[in-house]
Protein backbone atom coordinates (compact mmCIF):
# COMPACT_ATOMS: atom_id res chain seq x y z
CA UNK A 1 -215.52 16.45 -34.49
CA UNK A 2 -214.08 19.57 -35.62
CA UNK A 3 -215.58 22.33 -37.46
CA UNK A 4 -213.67 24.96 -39.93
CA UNK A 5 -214.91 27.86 -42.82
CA UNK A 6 -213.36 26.08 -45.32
CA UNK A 7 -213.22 27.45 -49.35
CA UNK A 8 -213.26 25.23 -52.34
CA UNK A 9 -210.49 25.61 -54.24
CA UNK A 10 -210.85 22.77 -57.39
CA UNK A 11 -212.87 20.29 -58.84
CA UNK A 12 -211.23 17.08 -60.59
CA UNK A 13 -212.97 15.07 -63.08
CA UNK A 14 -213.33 11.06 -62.04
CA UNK A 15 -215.50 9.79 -63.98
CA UNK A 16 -219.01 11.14 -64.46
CA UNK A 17 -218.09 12.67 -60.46
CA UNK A 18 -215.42 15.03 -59.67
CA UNK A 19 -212.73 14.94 -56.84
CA UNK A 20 -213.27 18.04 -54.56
CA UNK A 21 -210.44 20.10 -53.09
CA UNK A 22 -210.84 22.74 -50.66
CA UNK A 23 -208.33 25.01 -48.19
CA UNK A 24 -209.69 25.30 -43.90
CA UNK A 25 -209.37 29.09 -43.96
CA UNK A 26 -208.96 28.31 -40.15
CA UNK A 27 -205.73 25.88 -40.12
CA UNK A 28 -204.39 26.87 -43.36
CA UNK A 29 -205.01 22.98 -44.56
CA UNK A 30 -205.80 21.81 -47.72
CA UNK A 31 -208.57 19.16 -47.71
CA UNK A 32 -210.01 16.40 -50.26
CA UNK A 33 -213.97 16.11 -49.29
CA UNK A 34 -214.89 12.67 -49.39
CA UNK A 35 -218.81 11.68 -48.75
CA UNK A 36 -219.54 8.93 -46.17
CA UNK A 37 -219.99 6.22 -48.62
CA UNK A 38 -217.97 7.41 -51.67
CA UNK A 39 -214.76 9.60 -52.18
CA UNK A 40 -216.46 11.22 -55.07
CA UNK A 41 -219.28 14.04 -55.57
CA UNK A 42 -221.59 15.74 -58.80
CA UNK A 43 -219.96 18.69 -60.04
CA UNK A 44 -222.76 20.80 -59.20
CA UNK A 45 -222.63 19.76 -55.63
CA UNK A 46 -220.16 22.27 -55.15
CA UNK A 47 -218.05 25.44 -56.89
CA UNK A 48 -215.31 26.62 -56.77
CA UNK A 49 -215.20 29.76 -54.93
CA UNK A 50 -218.11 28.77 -52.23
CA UNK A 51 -217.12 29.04 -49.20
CA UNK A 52 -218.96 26.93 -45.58
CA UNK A 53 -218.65 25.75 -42.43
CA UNK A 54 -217.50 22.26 -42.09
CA UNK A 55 -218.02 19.40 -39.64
CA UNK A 56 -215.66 16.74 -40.46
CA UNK A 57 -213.32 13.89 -39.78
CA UNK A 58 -209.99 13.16 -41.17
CA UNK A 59 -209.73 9.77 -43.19
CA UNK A 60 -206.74 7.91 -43.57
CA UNK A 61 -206.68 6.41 -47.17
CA UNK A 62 -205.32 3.01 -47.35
CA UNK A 63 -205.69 2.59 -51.19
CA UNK A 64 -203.64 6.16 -52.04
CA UNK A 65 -201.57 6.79 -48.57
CA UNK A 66 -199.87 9.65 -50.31
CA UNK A 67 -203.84 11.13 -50.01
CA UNK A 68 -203.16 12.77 -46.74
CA UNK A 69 -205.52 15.78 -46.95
CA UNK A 70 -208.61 13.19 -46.92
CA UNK A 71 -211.57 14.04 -44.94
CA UNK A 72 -215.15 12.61 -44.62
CA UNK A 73 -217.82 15.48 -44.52
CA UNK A 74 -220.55 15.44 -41.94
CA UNK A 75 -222.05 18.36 -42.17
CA UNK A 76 -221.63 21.88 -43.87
CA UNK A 77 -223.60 24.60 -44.02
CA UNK A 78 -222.68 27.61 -47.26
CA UNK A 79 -221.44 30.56 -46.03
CA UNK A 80 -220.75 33.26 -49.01
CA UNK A 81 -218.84 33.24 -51.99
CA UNK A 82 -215.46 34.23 -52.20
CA UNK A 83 -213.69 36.12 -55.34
CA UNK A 84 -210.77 34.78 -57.23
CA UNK A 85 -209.15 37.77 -56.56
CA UNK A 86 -209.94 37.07 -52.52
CA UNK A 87 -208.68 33.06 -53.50
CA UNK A 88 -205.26 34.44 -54.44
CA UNK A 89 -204.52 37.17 -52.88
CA UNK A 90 -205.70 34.31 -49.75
CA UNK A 91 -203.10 31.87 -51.00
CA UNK A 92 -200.19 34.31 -51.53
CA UNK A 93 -200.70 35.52 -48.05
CA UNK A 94 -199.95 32.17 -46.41
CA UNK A 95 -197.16 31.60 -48.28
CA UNK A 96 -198.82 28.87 -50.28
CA UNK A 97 -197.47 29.22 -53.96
CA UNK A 98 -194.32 27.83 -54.33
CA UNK A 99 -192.45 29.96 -57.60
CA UNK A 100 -190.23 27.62 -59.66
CA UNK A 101 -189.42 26.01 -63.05
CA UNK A 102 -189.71 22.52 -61.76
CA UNK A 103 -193.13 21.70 -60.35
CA UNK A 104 -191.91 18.88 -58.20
CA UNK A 105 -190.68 21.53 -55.64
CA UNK A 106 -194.62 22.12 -54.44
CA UNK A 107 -194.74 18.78 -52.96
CA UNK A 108 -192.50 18.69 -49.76
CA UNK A 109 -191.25 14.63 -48.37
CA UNK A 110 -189.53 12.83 -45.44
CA UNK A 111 -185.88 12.39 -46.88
CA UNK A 112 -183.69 13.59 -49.31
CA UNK A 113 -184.56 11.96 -52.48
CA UNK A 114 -186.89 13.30 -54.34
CA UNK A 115 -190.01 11.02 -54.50
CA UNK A 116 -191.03 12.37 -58.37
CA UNK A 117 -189.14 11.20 -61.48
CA UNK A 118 -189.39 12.52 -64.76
CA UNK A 119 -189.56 10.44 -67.42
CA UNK A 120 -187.79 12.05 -70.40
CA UNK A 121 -189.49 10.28 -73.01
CA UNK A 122 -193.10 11.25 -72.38
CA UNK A 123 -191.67 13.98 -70.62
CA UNK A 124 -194.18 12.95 -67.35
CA UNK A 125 -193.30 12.99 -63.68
CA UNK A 126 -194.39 10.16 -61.70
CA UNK A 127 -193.86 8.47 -58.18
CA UNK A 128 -193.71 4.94 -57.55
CA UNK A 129 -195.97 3.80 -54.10
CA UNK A 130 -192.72 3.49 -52.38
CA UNK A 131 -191.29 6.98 -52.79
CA UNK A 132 -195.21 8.34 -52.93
CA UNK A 133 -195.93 7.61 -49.57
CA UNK A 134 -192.87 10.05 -48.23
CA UNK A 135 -194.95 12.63 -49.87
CA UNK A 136 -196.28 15.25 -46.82
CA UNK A 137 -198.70 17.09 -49.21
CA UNK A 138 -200.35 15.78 -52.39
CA UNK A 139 -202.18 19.21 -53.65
CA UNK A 140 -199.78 22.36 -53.97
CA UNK A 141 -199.78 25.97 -55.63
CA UNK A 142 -197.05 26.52 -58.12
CA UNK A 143 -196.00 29.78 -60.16
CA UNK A 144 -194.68 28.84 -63.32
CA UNK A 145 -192.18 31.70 -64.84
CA UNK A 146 -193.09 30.56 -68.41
CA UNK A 147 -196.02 29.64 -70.22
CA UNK A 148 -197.91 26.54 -69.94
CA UNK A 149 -199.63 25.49 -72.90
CA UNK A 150 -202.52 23.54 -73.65
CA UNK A 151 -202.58 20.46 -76.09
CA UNK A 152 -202.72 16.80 -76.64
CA UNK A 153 -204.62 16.82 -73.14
CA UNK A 154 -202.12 18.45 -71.40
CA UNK A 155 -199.93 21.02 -70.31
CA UNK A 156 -196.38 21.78 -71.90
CA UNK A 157 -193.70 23.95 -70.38
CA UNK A 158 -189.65 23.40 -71.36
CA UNK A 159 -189.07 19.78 -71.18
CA UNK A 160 -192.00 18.17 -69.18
CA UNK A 161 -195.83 17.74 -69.66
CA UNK A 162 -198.34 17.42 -66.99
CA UNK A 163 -201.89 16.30 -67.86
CA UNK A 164 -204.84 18.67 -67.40
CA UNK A 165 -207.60 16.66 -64.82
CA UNK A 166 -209.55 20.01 -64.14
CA UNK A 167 -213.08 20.62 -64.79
CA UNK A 168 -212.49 24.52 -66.18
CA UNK A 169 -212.37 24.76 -69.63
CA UNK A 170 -208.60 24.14 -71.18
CA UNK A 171 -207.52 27.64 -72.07
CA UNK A 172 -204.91 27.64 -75.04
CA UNK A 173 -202.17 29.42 -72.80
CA UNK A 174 -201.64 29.36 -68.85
CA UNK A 175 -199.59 32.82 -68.52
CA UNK A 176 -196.64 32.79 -66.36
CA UNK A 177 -196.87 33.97 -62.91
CA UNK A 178 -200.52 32.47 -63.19
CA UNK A 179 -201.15 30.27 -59.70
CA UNK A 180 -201.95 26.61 -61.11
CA UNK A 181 -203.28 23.91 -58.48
CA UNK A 182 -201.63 20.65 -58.83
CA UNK A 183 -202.33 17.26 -57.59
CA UNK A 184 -201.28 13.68 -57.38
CA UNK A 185 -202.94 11.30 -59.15
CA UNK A 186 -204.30 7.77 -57.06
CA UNK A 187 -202.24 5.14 -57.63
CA UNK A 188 -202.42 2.82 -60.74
CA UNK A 189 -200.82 0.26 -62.75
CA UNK A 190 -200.79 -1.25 -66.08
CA UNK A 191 -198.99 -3.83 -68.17
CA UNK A 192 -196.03 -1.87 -68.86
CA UNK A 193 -195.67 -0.53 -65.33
CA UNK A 194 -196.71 -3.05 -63.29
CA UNK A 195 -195.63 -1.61 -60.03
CA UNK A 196 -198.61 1.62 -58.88
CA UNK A 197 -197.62 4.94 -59.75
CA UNK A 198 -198.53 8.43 -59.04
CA UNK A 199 -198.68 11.14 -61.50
CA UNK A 200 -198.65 14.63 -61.11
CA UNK A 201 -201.50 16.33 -62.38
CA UNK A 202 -202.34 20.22 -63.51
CA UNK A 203 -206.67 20.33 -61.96
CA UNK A 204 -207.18 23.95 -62.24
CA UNK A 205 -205.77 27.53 -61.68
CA UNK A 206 -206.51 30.92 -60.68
CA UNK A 207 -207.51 34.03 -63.18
């Protein structure tokens, strides 16, 4: 099984648990820690920040196939803590923040359509299951060049809202050029939209 220093790099509320999100600092990779027997964790079994080394397997999810980053943790050992300021200057380095006024250009596909549409009622973007599962990535870095900001649950910039999942504190204003981690959400349905769906979701950024 292989072993990397990874760094965690969010924390999305599911319930009582949270969703945990971390970057290999050896491949590059962003990963979603799942346990052995659940996909979910405590929030204070890890921070963002911390940083270990990780013995792990990759796990296809069949419920959310657009989940590629999924991995089952084995074993990990904490290493040291790592500064935001480490985190982004980390993230800009690679070439992992993707600058634009449209956040749907984070998440890259097999194809040409565009798997996201944007609903300009409730000003959401969402993916059917079809179109999800040509999604390559479904966690990304974006650079906003305006404001986000914060109410009604979620975040507002011109012409769109994305919820706010994240288990930091809502601040009242995201500034531009601020590095925001978004994610896609696991499929769901309801009466009105029977088929599953995938929203994007704002779960944290980097100050």
């Amino acid at each position: 099984m292989p072993t990397d220093k990874i760094v965690i790099l969010g924390k999305t509320r599911a319930g009582i648990m949270v969703c945990v999100g971390a970057l290999s600092l050896d491949k590059g990779a962003a990963m979603r820690l799942k346990r052995s027997d659940f996909p979910y964790w405590k929030s204070h079994d890890f921070d963002i920040g911390q940083c270990y080394e990780l013995t792990y397997g990759w796990s296809p999810n069949k419920n959310d196939p657009h989940h590629k980053e999924d991995v089952i943790v084995l074993k990990r050992k904490y290493i040291r803590d790592m500064t935001i300021e480490k985190i982004i200057n980390g993230l800009r380095k690679k070439n992992m923040v993707v600058k634009s006024d449209d956040p749907r250009d984070v998440f890259k596909f097999d194809g040409e359509k565009q798997p996201f549409e944007h609903n300009s009622t409730t000003g959401k973007f969402f993916a059917i299951k079809s179109e999800a599962s040509r999604l390559q990535n479904s966690v990304g870095f974006w650079e906003y060049p305006n404001d986000l900001r914060f109410s009604n649950k979620c975040y507002h910039g011109y012409g769109f809202n994305i919820k706010y999942v994240g288990c930091q504190s809502p601040i009242e204003v995201i500034q531009s050029g601020t590095i925001v981690r978004l994610s896609t959400s696991s499929l769901w349905t309801n009466e009105e939209f029977p088929e599953p769906r995938s929203y994007l979701q704002v779960s944290g950024w980097y100050l």
